[in-house]
C-alpha atoms as a PDB file:
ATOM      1  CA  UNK A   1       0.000   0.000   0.000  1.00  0.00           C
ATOM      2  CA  UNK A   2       1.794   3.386  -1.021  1.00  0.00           C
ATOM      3  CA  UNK A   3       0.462   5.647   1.960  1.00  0.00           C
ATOM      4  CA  UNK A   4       3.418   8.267   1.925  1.00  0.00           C
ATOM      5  CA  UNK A   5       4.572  10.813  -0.316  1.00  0.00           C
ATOM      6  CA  UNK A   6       8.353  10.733   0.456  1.00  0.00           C
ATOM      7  CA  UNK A   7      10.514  13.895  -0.833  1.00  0.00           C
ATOM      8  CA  UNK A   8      14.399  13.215  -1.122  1.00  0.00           C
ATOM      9  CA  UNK A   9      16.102  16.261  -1.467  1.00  0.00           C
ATOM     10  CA  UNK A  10      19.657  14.519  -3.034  1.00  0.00           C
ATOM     11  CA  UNK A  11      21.850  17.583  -2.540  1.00  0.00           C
ATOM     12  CA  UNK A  12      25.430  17.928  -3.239  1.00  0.00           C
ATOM     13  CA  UNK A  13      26.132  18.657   0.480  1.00  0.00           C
ATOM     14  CA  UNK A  14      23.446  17.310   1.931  1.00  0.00           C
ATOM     15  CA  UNK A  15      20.395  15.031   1.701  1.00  0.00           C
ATOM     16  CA  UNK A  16      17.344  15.843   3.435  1.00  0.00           C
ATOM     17  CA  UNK A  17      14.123  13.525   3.515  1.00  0.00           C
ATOM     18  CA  UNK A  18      10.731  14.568   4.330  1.00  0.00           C
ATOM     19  CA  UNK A  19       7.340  12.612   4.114  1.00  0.00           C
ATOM     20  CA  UNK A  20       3.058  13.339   4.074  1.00  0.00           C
ATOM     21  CA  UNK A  21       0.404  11.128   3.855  1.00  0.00           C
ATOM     22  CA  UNK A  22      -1.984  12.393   1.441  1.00  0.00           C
ATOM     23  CA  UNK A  23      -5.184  11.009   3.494  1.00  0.00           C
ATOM     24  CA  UNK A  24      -5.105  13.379   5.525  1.00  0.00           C
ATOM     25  CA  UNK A  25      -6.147  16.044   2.751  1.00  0.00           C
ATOM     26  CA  UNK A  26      -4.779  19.245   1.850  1.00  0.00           C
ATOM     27  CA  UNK A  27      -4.349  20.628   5.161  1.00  0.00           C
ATOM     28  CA  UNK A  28      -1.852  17.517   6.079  1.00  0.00           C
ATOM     29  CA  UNK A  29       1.589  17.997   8.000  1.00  0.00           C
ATOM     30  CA  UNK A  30       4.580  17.276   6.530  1.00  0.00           C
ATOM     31  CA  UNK A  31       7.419  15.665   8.753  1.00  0.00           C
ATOM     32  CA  UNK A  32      11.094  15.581   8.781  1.00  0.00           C
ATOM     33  CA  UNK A  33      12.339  12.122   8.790  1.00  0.00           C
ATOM     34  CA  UNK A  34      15.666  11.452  10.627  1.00  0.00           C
ATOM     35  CA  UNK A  35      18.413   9.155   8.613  1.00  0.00           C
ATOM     36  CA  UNK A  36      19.891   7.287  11.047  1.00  0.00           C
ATOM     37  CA  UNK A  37      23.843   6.851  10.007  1.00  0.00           C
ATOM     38  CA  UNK A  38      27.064   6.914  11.863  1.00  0.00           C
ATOM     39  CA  UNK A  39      28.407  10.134  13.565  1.00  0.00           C
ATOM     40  CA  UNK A  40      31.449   8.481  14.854  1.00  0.00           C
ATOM     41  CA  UNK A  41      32.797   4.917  15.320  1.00  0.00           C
ATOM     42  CA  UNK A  42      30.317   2.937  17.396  1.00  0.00           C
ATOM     43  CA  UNK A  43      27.632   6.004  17.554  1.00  0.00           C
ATOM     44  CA  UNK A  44      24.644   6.013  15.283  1.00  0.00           C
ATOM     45  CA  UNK A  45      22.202   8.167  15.936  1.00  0.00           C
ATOM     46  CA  UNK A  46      19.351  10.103  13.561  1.00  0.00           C
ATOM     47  CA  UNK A  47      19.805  13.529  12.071  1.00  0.00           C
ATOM     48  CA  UNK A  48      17.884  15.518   9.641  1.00  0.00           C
ATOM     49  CA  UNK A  49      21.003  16.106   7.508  1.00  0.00           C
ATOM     50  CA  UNK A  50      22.464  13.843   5.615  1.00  0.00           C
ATOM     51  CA  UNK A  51      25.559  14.737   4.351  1.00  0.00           C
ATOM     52  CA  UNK A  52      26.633  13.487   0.844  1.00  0.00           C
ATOM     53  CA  UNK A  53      29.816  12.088   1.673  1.00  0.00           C
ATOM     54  CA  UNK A  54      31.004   8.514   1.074  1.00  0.00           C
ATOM     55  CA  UNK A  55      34.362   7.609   2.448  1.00  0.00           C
ATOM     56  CA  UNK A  56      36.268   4.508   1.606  1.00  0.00           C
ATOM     57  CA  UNK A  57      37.252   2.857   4.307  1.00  0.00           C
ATOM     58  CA  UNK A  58      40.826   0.400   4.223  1.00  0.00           C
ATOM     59  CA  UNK A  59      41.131  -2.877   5.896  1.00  0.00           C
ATOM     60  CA  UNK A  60      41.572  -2.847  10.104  1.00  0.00           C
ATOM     61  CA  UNK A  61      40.979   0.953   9.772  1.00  0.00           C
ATOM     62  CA  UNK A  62      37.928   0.351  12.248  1.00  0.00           C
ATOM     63  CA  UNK A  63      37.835  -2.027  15.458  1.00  0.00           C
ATOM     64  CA  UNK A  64      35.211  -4.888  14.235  1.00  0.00           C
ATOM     65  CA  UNK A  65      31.574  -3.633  14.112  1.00  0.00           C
ATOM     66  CA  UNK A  66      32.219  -0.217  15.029  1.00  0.00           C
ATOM     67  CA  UNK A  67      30.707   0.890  11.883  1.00  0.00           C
ATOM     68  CA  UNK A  68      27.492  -1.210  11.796  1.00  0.00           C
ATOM     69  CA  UNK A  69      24.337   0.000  11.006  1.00  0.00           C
ATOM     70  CA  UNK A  70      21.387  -0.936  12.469  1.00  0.00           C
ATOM     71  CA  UNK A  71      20.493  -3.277   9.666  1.00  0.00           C
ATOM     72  CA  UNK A  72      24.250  -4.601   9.173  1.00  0.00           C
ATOM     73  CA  UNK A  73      27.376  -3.884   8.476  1.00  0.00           C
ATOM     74  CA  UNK A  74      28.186  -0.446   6.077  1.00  0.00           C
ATOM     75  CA  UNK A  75      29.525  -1.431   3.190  1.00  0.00           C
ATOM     76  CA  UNK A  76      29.891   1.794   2.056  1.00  0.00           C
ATOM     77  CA  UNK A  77      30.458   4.554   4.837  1.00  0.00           C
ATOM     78  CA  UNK A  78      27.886   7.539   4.086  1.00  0.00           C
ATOM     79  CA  UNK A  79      26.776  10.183   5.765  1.00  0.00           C
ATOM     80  CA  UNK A  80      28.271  12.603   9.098  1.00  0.00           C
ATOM     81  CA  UNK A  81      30.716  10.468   9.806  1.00  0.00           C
ATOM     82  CA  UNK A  82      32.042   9.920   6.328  1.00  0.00           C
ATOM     83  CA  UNK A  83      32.475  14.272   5.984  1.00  0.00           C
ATOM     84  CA  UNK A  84      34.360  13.805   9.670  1.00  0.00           C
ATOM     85  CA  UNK A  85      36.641  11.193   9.136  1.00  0.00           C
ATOM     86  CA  UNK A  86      37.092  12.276   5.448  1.00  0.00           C
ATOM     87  CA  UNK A  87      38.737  15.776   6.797  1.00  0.00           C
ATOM     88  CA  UNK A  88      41.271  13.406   8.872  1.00  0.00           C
ATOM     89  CA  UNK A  89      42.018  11.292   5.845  1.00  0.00           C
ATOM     90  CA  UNK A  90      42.484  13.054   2.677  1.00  0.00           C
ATOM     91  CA  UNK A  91      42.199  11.187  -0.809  1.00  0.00           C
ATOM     92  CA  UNK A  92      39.247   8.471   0.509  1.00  0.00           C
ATOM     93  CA  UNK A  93      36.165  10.259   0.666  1.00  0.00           C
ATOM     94  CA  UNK A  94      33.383  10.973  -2.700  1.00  0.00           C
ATOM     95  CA  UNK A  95      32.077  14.329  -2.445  1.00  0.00           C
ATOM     96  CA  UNK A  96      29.844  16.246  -4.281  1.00  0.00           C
ATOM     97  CA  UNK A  97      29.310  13.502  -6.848  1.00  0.00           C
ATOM     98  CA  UNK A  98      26.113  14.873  -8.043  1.00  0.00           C
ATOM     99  CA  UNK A  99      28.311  17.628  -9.357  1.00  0.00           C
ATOM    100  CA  UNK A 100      30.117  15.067 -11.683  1.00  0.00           C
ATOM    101  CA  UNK A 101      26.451  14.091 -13.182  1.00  0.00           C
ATOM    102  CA  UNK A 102      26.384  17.121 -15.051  1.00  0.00           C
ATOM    103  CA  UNK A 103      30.436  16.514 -16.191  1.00  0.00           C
ATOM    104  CA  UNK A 104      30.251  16.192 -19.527  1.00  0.00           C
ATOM    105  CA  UNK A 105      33.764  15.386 -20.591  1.00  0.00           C
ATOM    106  CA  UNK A 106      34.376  12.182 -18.184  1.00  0.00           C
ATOM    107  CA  UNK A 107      32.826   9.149 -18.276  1.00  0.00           C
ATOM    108  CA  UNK A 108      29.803   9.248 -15.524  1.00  0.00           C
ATOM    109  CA  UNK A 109      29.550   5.273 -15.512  1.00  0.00           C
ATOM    110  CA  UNK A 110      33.304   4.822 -14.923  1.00  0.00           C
ATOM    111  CA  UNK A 111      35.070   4.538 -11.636  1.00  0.00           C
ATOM    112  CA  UNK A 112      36.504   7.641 -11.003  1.00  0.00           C
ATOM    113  CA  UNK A 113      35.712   8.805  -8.047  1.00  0.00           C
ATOM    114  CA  UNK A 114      37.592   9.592  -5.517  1.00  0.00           C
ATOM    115  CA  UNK A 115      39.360  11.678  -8.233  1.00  0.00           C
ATOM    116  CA  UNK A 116      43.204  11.673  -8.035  1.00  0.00           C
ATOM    117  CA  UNK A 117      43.155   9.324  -5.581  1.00  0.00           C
ATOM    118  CA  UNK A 118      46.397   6.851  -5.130  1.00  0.00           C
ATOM    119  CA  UNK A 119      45.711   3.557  -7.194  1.00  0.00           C
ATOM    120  CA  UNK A 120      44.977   1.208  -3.543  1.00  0.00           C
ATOM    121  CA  UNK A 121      42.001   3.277  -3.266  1.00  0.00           C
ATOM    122  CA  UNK A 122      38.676   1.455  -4.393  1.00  0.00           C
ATOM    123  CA  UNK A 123      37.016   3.906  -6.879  1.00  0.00           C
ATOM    124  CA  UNK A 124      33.230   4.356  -7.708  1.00  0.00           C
ATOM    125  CA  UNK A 125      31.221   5.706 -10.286  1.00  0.00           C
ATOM    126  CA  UNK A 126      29.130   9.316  -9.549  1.00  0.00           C
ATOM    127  CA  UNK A 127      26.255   6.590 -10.373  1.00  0.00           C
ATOM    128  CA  UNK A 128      27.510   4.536  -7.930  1.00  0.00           C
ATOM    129  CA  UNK A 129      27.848   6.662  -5.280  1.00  0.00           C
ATOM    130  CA  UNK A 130      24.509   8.478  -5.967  1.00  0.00           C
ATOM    131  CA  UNK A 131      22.729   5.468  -5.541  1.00  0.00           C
ATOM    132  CA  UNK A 132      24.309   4.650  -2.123  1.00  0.00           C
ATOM    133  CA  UNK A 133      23.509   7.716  -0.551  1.00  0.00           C
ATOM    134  CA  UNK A 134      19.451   7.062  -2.084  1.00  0.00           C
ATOM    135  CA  UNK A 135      20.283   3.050  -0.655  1.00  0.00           C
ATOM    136  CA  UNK A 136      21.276   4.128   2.463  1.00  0.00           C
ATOM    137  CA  UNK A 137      18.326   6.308   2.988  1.00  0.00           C
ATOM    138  CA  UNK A 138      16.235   3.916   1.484  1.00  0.00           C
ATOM    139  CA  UNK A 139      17.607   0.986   4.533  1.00  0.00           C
ATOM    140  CA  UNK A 140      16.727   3.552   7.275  1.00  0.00           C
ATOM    141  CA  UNK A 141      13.526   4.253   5.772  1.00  0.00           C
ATOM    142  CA  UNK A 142      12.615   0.874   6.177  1.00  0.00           C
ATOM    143  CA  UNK A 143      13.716   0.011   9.391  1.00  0.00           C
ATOM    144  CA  UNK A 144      11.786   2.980  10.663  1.00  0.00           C
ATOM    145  CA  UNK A 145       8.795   1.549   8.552  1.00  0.00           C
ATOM    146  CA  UNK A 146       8.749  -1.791   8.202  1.00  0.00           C
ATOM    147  CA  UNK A 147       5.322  -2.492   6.804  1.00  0.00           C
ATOM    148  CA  UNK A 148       5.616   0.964   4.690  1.00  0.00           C
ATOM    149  CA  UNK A 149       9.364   0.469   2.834  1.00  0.00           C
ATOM    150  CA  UNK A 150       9.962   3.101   1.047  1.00  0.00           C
ATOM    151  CA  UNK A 151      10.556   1.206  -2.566  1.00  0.00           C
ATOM    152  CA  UNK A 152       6.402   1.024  -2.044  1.00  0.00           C
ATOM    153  CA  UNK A 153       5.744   4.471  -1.939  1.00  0.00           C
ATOM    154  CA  UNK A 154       5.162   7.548  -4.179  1.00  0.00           C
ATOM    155  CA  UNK A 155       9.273   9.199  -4.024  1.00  0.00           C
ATOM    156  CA  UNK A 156       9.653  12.565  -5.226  1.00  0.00           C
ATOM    157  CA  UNK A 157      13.724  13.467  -5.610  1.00  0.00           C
ATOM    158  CA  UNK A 158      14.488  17.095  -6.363  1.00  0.00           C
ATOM    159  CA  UNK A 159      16.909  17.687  -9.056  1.00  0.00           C
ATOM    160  CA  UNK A 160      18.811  21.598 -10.557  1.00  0.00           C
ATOM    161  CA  UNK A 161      16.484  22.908 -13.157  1.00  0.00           C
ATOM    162  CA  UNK A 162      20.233  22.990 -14.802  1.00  0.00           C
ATOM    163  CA  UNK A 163      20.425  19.284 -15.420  1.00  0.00           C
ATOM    164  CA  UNK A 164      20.792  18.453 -19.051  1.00  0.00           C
ATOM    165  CA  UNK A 165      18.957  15.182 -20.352  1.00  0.00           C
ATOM    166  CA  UNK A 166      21.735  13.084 -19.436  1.00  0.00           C
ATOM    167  CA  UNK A 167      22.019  14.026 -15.588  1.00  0.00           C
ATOM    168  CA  UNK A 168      18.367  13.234 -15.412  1.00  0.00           C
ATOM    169  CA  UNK A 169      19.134  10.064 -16.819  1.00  0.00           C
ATOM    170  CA  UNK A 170      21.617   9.444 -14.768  1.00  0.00           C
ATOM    171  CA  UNK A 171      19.625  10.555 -11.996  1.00  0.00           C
ATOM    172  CA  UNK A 172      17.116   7.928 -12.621  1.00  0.00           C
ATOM    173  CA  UNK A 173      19.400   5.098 -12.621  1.00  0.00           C
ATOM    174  CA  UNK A 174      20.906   5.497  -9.676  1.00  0.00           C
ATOM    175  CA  UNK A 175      17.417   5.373  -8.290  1.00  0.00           C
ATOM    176  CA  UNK A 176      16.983   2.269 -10.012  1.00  0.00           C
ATOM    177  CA  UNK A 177      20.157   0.977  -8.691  1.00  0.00           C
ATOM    178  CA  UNK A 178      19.330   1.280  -5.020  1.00  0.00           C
ATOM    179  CA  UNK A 179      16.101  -0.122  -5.368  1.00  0.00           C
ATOM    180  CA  UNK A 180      13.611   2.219  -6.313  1.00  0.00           C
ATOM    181  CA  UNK A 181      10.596   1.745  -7.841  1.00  0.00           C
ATOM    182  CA  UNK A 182      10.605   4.457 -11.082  1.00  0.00           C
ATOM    183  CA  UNK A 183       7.261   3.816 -12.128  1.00  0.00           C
ATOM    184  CA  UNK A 184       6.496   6.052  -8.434  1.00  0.00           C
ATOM    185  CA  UNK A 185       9.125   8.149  -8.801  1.00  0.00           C
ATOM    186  CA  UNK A 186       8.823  12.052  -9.825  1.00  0.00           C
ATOM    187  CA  UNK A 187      11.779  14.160 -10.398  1.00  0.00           C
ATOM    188  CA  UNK A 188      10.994  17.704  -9.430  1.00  0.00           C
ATOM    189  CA  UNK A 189      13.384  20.661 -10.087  1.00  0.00           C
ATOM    190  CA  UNK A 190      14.296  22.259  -6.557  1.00  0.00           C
ATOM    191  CA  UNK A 191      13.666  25.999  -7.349  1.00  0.00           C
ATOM    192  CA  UNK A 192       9.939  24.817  -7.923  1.00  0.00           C
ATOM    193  CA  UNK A 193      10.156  22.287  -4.926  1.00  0.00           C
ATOM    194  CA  UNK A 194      10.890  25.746  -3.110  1.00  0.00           C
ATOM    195  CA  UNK A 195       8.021  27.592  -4.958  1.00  0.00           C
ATOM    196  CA  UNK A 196       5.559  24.391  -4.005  1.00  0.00           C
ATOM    197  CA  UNK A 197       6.293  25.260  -0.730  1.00  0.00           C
ATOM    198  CA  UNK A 198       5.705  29.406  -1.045  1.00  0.00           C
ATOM    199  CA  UNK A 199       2.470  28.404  -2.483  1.00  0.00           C
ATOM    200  CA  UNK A 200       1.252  25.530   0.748  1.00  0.00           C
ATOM    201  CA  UNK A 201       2.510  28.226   3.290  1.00  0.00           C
ATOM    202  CA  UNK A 202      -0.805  30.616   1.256  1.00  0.00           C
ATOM    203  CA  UNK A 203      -2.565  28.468  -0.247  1.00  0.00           C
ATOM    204  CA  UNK A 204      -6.250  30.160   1.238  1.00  0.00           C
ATOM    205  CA  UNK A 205      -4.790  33.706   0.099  1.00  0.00           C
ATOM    206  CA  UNK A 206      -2.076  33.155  -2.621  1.00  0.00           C
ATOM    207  CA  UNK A 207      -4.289  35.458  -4.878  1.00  0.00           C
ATOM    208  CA  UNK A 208      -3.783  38.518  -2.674  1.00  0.00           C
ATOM    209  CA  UNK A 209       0.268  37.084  -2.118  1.00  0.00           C
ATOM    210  CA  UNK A 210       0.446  37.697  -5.674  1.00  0.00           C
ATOM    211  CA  UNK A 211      -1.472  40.906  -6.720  1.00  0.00           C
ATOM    212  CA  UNK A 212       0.601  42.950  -8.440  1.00  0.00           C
ATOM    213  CA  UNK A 213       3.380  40.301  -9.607  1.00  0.00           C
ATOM    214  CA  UNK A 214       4.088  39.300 -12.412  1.00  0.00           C
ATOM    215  CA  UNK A 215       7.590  37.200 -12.561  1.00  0.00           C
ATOM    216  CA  UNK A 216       8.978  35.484  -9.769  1.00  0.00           C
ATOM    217  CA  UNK A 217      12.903  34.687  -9.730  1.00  0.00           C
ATOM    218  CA  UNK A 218      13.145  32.083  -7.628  1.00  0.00           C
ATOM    219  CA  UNK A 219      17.281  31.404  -6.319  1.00  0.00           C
ATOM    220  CA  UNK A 220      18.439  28.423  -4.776  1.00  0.00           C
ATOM    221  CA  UNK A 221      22.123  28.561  -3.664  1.00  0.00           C
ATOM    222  CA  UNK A 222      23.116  24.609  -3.182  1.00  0.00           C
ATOM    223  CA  UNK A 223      26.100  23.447  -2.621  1.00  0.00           C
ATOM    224  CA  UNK A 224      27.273  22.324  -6.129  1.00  0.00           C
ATOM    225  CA  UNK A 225      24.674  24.720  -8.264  1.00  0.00           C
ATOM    226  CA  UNK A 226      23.050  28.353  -7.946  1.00  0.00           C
ATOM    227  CA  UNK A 227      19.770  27.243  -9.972  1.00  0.00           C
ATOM    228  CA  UNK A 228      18.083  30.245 -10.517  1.00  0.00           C
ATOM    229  CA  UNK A 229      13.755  29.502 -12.233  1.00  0.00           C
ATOM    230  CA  UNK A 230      11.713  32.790 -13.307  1.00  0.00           C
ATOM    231  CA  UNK A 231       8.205  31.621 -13.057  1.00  0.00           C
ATOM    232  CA  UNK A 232       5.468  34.111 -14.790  1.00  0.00           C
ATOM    233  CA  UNK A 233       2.080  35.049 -13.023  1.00  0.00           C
ATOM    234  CA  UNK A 234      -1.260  35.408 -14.565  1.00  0.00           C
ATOM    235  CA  UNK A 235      -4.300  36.250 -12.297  1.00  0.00           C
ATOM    236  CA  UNK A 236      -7.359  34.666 -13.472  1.00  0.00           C
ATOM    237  CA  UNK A 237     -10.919  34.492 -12.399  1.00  0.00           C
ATOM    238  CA  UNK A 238     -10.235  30.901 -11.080  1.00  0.00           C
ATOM    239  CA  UNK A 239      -7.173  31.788  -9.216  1.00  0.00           C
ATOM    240  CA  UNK A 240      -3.410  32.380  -9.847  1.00  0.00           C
ATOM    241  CA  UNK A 241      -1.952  30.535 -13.047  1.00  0.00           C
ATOM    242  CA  UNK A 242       1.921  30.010 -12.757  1.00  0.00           C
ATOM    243  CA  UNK A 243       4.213  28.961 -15.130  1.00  0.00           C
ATOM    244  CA  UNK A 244       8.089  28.582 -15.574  1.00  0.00           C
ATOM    245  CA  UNK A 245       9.145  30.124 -18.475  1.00  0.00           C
ATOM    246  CA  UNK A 246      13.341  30.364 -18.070  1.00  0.00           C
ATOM    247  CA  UNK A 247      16.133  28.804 -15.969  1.00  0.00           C
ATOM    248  CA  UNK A 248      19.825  29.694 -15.313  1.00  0.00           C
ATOM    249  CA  UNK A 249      22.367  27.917 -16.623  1.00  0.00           C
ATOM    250  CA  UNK A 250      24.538  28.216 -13.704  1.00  0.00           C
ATOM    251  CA  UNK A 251      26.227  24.407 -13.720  1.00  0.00           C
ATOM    252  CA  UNK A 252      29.044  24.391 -11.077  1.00  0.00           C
ATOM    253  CA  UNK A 253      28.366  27.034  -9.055  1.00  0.00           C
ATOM    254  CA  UNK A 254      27.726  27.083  -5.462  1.00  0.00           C
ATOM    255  CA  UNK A 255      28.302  26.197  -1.366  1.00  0.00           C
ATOM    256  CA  UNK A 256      31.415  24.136  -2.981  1.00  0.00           C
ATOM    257  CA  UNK A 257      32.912  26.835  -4.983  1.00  0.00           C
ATOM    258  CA  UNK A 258      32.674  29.301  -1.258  1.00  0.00           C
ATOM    259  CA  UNK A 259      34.079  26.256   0.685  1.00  0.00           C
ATOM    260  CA  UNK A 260      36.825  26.581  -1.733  1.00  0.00           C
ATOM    261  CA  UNK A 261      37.500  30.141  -2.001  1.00  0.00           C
ATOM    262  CA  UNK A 262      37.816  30.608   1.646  1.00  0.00           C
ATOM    263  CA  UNK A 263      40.214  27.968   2.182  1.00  0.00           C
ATOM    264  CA  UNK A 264      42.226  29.624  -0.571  1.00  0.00           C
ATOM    265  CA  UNK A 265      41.727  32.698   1.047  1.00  0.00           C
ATOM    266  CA  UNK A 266      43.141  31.476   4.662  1.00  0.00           C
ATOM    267  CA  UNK A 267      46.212  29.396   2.557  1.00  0.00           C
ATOM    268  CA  UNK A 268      47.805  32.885   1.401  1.00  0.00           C
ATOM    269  CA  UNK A 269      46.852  34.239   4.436  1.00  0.00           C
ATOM    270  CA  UNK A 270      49.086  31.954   6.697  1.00  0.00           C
ATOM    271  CA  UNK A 271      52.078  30.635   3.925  1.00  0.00           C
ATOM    272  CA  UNK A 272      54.435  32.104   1.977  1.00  0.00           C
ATOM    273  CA  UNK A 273      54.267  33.314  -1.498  1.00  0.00           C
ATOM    274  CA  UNK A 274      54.114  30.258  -3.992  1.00  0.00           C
ATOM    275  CA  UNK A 275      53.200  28.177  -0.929  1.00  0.00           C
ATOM    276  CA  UNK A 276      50.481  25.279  -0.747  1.00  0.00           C
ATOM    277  CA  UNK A 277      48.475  23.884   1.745  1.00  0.00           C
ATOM    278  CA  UNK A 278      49.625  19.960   1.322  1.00  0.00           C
ATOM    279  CA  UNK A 279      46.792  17.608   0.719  1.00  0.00           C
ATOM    280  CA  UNK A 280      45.665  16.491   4.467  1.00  0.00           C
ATOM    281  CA  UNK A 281      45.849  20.507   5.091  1.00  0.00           C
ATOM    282  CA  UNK A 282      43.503  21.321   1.855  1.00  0.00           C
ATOM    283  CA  UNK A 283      41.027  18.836   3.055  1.00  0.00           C
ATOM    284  CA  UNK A 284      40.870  20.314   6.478  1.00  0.00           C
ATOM    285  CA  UNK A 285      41.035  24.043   5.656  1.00  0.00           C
ATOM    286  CA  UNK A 286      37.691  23.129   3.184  1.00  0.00           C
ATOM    287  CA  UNK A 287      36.056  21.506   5.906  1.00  0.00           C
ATOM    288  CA  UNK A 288      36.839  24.250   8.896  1.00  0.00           C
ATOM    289  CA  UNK A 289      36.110  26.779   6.031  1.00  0.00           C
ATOM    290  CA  UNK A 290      32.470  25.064   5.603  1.00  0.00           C
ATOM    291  CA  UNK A 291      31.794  24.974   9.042  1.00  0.00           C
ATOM    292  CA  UNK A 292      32.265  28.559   9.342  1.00  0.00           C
ATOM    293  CA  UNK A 293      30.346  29.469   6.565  1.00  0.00           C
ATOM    294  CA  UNK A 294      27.120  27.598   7.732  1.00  0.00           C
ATOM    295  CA  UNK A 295      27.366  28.726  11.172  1.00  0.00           C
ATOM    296  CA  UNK A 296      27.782  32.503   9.661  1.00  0.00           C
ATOM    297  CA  UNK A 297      24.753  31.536   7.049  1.00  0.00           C
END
């Protein structure tokens, strides 16, 4: 029986899951759903953030079963503790691989990822690691639910109005990889996810929230894209019509790009000329640099 609608949003920093159940009409509440990963060895506990991070773990790295899940063993490491241990050990973790979907000039179903990493690292596909992040959320979906899994109900997964063809495509089968049921499954561009939600929050006075407008630019600032939708306004009799008549093109452009910039910005501010941060350093500097942003954000 598919009694939720389920909303992934599959970010590049983070994944975020929320869920409704449409009996409950128009006026139903929609709820946050805690993914329940590791936050450090031995700890698991739920958080509304997911972060998008899968870190490849090496033999005897980990004391036996300190990285079990609740339904078994991680094969894959995903989530908070993947970004944390990833900042102590450079050259192992995926990141932003739903940037790489949109890469036109590499091969999207290859291993390549982590990229320039040494050659005793195991590698994965963007695919690849897409689809564990969705199979991850997917497994703590289900324990949460057991008589509701989530490959039985209706899955909406927000995508950048920038994605080409291809990255939908790609999308799609990553989905399909970890289980999901496509013939339930909606893509839905995230600067009109964010407009769905402007229109709930008044929907029993959106005509008088819209008198006098006639485009909307609607910005979302992720952390791999800026995706920027105009949507035009027309007030009719029967209530507001919208419709989306442009999107940016704005590819690689986002939280990542900051992240980046201020750990540049704090390398020439504490070496010499000509000097670089080594590898270990970079990774840490990006991560301190995000934290700062977010907590100033």
């Amino acid at each position: 029986m598919r009694r939720f609608v389920v909303g992934i949003d599959l970010g590049t920093s983070n994944c975020a899951v929320a869920f409704v159940d449409p009996s409950q009409g128009a006026n139903a509440n929609v709820h946050d759903f805690q993914v329940t990963q590791l936050v450090r060895p031995g700890e698991v506990a739920g958080r509304s953030l997911f972060p998008s991070v899968v870190y490849l773990s090496f033999d005897g790295e980990f004391p036996v079963g300190s990285t079990a899940l609740p339904w078994g063993d991680a094969t894959r490491i995903c989530g908070e503790f993947a970004r944390w241990q990833g900042s102590q050990v450079p050259g192992r973790t995926i990141a932003s691989a739903k940037s790489w979907l949109i890469h036109q000039h590499v091969d999207r179903q290859a291993a390549i990822l982590p990229w320039g990493a040494a050659a005793d690292v195991p590698k994965m596909s963007p695919i690849d690691a897409q689809a564990a992040l969705l199979r991850h959320i997917a497994q703590s979906w289900d324990r949460e639910h057991p008589d509701e899994c989530l490959a039985e109900q209706d899955v909406v997964v927000t995508i950048p109005a920038s994605f080409d063809e291809a990255a939908r495509a790609l999308t799609l089968q990553a989905a399909r990889d970890a289980g999901f049921d496509l013939q339930h499954l909606t893509l839905l561009e995230e600067p009109q996810a964010a407009f769905y939600d402007f229109t709930s929050r008044h929907r029993n006075k959106l005509t008088d929230a819209l008198t006098g407008t006639r485009l909307i630019l609607v910005v979302d600032v992720g952390g791999g894209t800026t995706d920027l939708s105009l949507v035009q306004v027309a007030l009719l009799p029967e209530g507001p019509a919208l419709r989306r008549i442009a999107v940016g093109d704005h590819l690689l452009l986002g939280g990542d790009n900051m992240d980046a910039a201020l750990a540049r910005l704090v390398e020439q501010k504490v070496l010499p000329e000509n000097r670089r941060f080594s590898a270990t350093q970079w990774t840490q500097a990006v991560a301190l640099a995000r934290g700062a942003k977010e907590k100033l954000l």
